[in-house]
C-alpha atoms as a PDB file:
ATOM      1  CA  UNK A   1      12.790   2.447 -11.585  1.00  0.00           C
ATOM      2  CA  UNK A   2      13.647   5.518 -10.285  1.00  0.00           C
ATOM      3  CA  UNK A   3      10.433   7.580 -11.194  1.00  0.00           C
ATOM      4  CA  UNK A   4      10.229   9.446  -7.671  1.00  0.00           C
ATOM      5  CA  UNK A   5      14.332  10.575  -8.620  1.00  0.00           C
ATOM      6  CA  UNK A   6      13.493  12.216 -11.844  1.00  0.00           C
ATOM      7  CA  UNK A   7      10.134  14.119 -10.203  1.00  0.00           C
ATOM      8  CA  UNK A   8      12.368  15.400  -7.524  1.00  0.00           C
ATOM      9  CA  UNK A   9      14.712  16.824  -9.986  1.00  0.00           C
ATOM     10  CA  UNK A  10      12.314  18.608 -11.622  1.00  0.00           C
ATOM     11  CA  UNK A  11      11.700  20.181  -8.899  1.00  0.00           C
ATOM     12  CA  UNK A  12      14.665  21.137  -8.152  1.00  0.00           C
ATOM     13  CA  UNK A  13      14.891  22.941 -11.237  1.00  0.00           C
ATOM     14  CA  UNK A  14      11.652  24.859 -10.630  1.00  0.00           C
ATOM     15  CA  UNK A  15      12.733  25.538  -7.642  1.00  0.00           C
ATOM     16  CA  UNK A  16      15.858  27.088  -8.623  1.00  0.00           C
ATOM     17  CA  UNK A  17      14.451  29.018 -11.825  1.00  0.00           C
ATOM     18  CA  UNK A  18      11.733  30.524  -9.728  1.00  0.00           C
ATOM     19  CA  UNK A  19      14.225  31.877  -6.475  1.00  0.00           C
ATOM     20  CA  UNK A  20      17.746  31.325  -7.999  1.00  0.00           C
ATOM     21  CA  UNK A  21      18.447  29.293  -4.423  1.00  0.00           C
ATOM     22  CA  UNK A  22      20.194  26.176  -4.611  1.00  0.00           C
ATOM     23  CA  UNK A  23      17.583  23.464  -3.802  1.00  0.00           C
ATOM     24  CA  UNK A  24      18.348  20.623  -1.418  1.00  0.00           C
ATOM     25  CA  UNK A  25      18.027  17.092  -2.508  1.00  0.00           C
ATOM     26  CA  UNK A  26      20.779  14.329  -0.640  1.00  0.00           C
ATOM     27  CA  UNK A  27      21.044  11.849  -3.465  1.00  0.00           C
ATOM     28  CA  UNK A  28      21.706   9.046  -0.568  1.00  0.00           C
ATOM     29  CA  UNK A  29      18.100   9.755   1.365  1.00  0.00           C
ATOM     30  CA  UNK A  30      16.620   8.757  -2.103  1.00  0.00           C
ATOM     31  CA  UNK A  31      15.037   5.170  -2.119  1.00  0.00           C
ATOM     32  CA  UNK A  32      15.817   2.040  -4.731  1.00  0.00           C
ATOM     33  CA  UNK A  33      12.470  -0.374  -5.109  1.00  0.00           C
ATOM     34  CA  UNK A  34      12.170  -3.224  -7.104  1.00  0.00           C
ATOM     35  CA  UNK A  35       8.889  -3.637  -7.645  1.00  0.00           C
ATOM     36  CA  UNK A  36       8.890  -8.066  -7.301  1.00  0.00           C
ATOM     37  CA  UNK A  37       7.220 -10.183  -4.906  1.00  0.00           C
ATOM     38  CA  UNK A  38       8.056  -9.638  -2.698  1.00  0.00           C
ATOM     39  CA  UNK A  39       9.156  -6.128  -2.949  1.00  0.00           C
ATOM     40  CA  UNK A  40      12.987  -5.145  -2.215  1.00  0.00           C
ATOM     41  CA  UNK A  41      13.290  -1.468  -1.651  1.00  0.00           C
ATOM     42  CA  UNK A  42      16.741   0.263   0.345  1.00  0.00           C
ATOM     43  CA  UNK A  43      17.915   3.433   1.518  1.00  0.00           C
ATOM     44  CA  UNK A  44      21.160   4.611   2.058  1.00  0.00           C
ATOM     45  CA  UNK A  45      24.312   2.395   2.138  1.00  0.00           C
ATOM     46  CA  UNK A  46      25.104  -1.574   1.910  1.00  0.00           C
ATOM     47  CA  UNK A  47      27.470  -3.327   4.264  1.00  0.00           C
ATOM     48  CA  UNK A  48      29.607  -3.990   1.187  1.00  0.00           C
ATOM     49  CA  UNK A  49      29.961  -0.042   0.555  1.00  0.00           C
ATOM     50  CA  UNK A  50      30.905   0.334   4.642  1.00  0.00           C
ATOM     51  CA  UNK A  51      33.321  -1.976   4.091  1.00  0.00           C
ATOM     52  CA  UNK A  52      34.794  -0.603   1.167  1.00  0.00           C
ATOM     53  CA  UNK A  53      34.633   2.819   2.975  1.00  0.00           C
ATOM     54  CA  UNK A  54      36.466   1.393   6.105  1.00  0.00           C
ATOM     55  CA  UNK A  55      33.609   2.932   8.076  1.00  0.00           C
ATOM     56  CA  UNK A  56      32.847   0.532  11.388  1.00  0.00           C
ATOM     57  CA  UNK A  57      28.995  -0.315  11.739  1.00  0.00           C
ATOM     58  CA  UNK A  58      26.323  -2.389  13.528  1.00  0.00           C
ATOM     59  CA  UNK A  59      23.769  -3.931  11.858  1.00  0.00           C
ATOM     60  CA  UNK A  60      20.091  -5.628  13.001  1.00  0.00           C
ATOM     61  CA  UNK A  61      17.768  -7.660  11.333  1.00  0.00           C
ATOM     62  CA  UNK A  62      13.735  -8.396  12.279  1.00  0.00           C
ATOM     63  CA  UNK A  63      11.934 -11.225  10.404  1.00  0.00           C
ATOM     64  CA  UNK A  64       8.472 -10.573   9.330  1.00  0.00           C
ATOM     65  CA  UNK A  65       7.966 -13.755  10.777  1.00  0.00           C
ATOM     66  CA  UNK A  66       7.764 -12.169  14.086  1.00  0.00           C
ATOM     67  CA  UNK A  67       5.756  -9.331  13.184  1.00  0.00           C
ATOM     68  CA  UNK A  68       1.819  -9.820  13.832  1.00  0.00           C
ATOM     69  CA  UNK A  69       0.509  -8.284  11.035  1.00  0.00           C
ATOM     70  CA  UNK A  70       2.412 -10.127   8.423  1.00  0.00           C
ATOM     71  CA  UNK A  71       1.461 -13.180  10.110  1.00  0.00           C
ATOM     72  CA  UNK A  72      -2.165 -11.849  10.174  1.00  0.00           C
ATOM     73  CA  UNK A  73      -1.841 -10.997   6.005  1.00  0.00           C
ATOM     74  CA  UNK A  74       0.295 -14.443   5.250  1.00  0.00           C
ATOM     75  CA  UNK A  75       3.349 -12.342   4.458  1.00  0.00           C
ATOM     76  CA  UNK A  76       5.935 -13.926   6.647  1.00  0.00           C
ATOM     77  CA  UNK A  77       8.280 -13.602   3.987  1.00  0.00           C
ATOM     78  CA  UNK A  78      11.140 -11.182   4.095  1.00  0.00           C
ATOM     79  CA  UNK A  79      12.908  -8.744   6.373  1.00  0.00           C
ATOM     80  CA  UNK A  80      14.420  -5.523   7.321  1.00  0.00           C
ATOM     81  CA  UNK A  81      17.961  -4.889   7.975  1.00  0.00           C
ATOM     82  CA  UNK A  82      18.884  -1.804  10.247  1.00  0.00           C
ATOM     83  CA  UNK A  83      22.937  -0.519   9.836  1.00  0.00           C
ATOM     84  CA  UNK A  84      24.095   2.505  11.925  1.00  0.00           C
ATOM     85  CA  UNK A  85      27.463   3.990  12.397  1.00  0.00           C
ATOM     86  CA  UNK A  86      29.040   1.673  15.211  1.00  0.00           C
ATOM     87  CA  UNK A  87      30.092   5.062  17.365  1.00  0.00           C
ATOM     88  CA  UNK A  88      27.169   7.872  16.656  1.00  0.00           C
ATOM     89  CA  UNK A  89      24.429   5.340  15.965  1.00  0.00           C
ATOM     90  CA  UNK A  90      23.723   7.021  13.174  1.00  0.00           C
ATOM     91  CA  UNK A  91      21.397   5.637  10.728  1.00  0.00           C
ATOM     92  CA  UNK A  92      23.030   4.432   7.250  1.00  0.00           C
ATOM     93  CA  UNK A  93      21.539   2.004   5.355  1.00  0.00           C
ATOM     94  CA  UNK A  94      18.099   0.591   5.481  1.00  0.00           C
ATOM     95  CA  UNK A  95      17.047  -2.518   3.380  1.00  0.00           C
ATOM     96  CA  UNK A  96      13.604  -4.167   3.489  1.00  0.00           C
ATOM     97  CA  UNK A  97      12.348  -7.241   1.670  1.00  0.00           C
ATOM     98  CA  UNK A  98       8.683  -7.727   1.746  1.00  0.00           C
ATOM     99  CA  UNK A  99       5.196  -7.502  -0.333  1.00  0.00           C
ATOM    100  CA  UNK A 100       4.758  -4.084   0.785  1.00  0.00           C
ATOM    101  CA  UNK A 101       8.431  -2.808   1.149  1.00  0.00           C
ATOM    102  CA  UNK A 102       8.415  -0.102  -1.502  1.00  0.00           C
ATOM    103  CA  UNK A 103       5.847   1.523   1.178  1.00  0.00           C
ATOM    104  CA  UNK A 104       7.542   0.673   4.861  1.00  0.00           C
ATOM    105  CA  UNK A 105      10.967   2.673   2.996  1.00  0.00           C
ATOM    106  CA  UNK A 106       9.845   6.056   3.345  1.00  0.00           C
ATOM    107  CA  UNK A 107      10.378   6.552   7.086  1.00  0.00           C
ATOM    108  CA  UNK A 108      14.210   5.171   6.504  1.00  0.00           C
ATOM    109  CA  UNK A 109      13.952   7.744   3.857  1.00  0.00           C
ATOM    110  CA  UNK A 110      12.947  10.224   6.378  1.00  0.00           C
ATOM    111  CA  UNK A 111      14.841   8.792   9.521  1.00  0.00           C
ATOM    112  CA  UNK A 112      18.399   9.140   7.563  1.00  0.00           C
ATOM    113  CA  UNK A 113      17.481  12.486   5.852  1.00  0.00           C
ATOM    114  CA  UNK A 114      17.169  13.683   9.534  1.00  0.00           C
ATOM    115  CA  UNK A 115      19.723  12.121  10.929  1.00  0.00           C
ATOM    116  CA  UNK A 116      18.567   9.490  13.037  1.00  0.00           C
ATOM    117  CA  UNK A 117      20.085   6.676  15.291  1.00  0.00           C
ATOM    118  CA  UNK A 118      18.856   3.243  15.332  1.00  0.00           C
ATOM    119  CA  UNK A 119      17.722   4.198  19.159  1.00  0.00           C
ATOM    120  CA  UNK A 120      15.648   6.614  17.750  1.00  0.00           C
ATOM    121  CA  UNK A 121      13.377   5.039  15.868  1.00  0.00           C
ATOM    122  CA  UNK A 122      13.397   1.973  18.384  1.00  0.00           C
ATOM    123  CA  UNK A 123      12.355   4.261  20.817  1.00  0.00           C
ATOM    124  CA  UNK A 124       9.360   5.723  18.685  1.00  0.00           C
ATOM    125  CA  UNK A 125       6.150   4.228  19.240  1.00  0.00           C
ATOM    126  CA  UNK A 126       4.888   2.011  16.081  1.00  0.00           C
ATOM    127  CA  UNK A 127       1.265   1.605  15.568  1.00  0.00           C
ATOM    128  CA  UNK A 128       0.323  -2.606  16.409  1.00  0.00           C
ATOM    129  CA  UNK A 129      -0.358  -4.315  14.325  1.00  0.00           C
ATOM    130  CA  UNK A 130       1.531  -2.522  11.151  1.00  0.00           C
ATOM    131  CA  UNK A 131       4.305  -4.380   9.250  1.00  0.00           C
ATOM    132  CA  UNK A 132       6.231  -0.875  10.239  1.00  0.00           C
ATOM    133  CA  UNK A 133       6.918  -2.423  13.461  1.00  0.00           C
ATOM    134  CA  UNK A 134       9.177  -4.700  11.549  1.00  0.00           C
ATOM    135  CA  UNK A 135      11.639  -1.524  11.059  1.00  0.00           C
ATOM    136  CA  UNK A 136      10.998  -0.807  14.482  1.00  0.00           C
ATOM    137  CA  UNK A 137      12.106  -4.252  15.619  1.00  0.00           C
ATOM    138  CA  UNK A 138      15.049  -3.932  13.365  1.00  0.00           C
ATOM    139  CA  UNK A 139      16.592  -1.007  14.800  1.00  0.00           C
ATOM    140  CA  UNK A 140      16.082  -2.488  18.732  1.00  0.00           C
ATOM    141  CA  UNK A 141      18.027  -5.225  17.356  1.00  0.00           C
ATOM    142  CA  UNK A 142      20.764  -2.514  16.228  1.00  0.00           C
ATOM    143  CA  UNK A 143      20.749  -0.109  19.338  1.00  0.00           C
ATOM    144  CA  UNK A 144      20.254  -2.916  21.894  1.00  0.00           C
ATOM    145  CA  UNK A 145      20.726  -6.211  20.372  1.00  0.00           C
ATOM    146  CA  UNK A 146      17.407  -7.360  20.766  1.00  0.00           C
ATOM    147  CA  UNK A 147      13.533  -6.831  19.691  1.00  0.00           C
ATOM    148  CA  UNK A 148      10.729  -6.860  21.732  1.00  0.00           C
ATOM    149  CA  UNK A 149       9.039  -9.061  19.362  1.00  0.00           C
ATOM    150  CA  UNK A 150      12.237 -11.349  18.545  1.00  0.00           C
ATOM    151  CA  UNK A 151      11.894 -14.488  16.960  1.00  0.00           C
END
């Protein structure tokens, strides 16, 4: 379901009827969610869409089996998987499988809107213990090839 999509168009439009400006809305910042259990939400692209485009990537991957919190709540299951553009770092795909990972998506949403590297938000500090360490964890494993909290 892509509920949040259609609400954003429509404001779009009433944007644009009320000030004639073109709105901004980058159709690739806008998250997928199946709502299962666990959860699997993604931003951005798949390694099978870099590949197709030829562009070069890196990718890292944090189990919630490492992260505290998920062990606290019994959620082991699941992960998140970090790619960024093997040169610039630049974030370009985010994809989470978990209980709660229609919630943990929106700061990919907002990291590759903004144009974040996977340093970036491995650098940022993460509340402990949150299951959004898990993204956190994901993208030391793409800038530096390895978590603080690795497996």
């Amino acid at each position: 379901m892509l509920a949040h999509k259609a609400e954003d168009e429509g404001c779009l439009v009433s944007e644009y009827l009320a000030t004639s400006k073109e709105p901004h809305l980058d159709f690739d910042c806008v998250p997928s969610v199946i709502y299962t259990n666990p959860e699997i939400a993604w931003v951005g692209k798949t390694e099978e869409m870099l590949k197709a485009e030829g562009i070069d990537y890196k990718k890292g991957k944090f189990v919630f089996g490492a992260n505290s919190r998920a062990k606290a709540n019994a959620e082991e299951v699941g992960f998140v998987k970090v790619l960024s553009d093997k040169k610039t770092d630049k974030l370009l795909g985010v994809h989470i499988i978990n209980a709660l990972a229609g919630e943990l998506i929106g700061e990919a949403c907002l990291a590759i809107e903004y144009g974040a590297a996977s340093e970036d938000i491995a650098r940022v500090c993460h509340a402990h213990p949150t299951l959004s360490e898990a993204f956190k964890g994901a993208a030391q494993m793409t800038a530096f090839g390895k978590a603080i909290n690795s497996p």
